[in-house]
N, C-alpha and C. Protein backbone atom coordinates (compact mmCIF):
# COMPACT_ATOMS: atom_id res chain seq x y z
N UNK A 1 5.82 -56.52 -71.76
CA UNK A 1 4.38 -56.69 -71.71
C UNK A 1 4.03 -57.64 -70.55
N UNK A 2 2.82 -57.11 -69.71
CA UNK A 2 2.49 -58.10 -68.87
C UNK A 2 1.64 -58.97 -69.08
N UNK A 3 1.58 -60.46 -68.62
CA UNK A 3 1.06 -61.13 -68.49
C UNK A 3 -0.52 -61.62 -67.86
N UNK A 4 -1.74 -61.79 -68.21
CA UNK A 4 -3.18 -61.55 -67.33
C UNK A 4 -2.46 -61.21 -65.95
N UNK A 5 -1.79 -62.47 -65.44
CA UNK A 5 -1.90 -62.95 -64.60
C UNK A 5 -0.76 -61.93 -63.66
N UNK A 6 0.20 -61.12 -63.99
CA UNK A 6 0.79 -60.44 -63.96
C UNK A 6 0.17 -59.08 -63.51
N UNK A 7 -1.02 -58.22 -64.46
CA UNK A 7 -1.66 -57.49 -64.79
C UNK A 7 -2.60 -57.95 -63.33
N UNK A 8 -3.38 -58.55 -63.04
CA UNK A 8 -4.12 -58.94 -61.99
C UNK A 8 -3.41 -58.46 -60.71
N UNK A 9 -2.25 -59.22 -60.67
CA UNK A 9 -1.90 -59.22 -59.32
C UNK A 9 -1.59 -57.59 -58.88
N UNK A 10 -1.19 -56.79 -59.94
CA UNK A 10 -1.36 -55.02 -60.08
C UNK A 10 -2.23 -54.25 -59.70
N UNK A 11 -3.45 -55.27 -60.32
CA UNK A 11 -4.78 -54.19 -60.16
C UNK A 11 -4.80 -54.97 -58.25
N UNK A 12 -5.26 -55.98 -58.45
CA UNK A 12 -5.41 -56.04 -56.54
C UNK A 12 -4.52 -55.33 -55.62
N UNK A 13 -2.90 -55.46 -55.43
CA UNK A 13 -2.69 -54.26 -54.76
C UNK A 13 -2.78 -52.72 -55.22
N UNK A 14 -3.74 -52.55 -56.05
CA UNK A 14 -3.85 -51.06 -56.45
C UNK A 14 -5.33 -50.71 -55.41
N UNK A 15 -5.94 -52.06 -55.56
CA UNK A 15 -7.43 -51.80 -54.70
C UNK A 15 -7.39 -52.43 -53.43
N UNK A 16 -6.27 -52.35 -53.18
CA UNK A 16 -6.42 -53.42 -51.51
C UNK A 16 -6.67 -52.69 -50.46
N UNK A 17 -6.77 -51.28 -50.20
CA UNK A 17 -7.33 -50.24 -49.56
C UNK A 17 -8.95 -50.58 -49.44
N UNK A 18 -9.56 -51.27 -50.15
CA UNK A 18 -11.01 -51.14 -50.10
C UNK A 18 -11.49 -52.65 -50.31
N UNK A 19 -12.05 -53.43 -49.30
CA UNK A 19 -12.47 -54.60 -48.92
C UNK A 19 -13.21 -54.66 -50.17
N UNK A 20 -14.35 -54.11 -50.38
CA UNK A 20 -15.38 -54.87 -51.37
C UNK A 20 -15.20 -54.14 -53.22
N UNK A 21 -13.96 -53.36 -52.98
CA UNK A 21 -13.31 -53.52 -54.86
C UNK A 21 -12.41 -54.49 -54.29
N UNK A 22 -11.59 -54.72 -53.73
CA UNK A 22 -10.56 -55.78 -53.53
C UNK A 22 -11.69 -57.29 -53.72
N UNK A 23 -12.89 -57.65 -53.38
CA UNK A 23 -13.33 -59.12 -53.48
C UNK A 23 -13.74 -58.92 -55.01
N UNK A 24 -14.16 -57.64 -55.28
CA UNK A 24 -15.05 -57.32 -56.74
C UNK A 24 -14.41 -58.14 -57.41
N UNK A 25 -12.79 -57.53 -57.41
CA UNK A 25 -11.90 -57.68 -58.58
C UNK A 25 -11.28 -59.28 -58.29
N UNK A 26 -10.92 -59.34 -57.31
CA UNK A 26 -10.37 -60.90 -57.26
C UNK A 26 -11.53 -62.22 -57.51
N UNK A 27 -12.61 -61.15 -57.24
CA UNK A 27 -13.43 -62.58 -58.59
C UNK A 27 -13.84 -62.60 -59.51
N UNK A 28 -13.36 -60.90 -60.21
CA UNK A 28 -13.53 -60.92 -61.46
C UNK A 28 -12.44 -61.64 -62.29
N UNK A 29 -10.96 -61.87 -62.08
CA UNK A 29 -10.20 -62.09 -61.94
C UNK A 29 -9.93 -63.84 -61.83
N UNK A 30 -10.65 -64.50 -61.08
CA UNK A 30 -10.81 -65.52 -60.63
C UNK A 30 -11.31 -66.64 -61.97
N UNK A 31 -12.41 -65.63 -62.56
CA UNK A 31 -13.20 -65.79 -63.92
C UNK A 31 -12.42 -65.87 -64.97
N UNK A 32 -11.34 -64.75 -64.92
CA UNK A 32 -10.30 -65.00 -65.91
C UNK A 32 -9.60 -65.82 -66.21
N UNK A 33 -9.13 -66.50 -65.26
CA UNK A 33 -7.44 -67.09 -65.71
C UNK A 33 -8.33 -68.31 -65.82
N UNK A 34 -7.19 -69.37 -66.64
CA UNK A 34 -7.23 -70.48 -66.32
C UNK A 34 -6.62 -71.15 -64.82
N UNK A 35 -7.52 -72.64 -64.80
CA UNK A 35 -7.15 -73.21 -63.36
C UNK A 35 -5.52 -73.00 -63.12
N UNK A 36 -4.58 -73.60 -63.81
CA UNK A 36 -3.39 -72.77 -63.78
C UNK A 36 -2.46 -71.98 -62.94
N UNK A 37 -3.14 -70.76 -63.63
CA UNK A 37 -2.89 -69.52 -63.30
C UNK A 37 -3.60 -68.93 -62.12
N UNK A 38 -5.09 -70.00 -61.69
CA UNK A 38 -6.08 -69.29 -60.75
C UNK A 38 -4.80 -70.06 -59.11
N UNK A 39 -4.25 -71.25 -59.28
CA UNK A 39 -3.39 -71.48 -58.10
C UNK A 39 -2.59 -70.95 -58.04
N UNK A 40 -1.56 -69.96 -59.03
CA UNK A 40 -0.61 -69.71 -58.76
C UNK A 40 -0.90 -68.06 -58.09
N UNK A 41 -2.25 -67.96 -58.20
CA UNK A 41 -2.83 -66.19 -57.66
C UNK A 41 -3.51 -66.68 -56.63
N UNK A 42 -3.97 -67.46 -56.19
CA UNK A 42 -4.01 -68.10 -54.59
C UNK A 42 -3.26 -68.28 -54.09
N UNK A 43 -2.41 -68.55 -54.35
CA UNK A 43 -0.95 -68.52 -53.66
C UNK A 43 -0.30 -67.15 -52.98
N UNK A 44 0.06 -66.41 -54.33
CA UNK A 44 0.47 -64.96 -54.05
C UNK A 44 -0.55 -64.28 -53.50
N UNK A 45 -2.27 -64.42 -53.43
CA UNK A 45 -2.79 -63.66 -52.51
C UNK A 45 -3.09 -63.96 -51.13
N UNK A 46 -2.91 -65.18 -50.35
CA UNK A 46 -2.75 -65.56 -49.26
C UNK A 46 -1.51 -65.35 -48.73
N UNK A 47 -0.29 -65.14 -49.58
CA UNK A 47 0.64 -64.64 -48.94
C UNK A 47 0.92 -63.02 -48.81
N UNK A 48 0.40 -62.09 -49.67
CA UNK A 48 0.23 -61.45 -49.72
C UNK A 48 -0.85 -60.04 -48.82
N UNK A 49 -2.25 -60.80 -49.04
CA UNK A 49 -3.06 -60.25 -48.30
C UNK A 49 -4.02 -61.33 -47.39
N UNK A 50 -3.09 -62.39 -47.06
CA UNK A 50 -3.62 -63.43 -45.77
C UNK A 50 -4.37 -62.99 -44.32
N UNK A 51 -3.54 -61.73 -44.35
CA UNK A 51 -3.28 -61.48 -42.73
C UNK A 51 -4.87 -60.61 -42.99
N UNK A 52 -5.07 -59.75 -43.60
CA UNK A 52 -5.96 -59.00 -43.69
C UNK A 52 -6.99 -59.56 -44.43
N UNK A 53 -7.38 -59.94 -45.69
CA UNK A 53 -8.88 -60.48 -46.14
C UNK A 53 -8.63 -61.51 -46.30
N UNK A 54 -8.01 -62.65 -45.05
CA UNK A 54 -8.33 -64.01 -45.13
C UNK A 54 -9.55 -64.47 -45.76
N UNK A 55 -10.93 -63.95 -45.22
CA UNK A 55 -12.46 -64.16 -45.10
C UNK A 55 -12.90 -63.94 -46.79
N UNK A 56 -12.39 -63.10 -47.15
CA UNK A 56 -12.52 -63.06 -48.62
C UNK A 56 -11.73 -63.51 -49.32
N UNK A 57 -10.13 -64.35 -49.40
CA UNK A 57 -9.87 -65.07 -50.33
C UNK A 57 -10.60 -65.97 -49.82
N UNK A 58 -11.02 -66.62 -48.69
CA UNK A 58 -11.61 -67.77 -48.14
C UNK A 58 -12.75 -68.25 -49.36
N UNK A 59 -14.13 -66.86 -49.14
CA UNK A 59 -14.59 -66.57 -49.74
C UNK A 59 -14.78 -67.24 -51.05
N UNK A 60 -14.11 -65.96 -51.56
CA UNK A 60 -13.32 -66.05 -53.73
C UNK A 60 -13.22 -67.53 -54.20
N UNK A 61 -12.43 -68.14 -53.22
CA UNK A 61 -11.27 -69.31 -53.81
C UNK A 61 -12.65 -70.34 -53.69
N UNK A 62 -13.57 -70.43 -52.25
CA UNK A 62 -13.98 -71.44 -51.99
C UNK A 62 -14.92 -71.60 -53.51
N UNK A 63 -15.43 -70.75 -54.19
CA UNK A 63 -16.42 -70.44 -54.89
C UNK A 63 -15.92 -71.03 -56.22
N UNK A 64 -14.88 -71.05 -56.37
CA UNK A 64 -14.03 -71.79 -57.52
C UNK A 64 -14.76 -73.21 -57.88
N UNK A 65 -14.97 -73.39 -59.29
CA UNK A 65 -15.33 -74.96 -59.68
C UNK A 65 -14.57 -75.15 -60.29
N UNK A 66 -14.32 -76.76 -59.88
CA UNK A 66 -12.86 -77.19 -60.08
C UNK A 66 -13.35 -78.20 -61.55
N UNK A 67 -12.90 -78.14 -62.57
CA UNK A 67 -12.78 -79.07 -63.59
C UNK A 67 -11.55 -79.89 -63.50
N UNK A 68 -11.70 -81.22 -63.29
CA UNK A 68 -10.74 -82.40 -63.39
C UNK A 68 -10.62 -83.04 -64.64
């Protein structure tokens, strides 16, 4: 069984062909996880899809509120 966070990182390279389901979902996504789990999918998507929608993890991530 997969994990949200697991399950996420699936659906984005399933939609990474298409700029605006690829931001849809990575901030629907974003909504999901806990803080957590939301760095460890910033991680894998800057390494992942860095080269190409820098501007939209830029985007996604910047939009994040951070609870301390």
């Amino acid at each position: 069984m997969l994990s949200m966070l697991e399950y996420i990182k699936t659906i984005l390279q399933k939609v990474s062909f298409d700029r605006s389901l690829f931001q849809k979902e990575l901030a629907k996504a974003i909504k999901l996880l806990i803080p957590k789990e939301v760095k460890q999918l910033k991680r894998w998507c800057y390494h992942q899809f860095g080269k190409v929608y820098r501007v939209v993890l830029n985007r996604c991530f910047a939009g994040r509120v951070r609870y301390t």
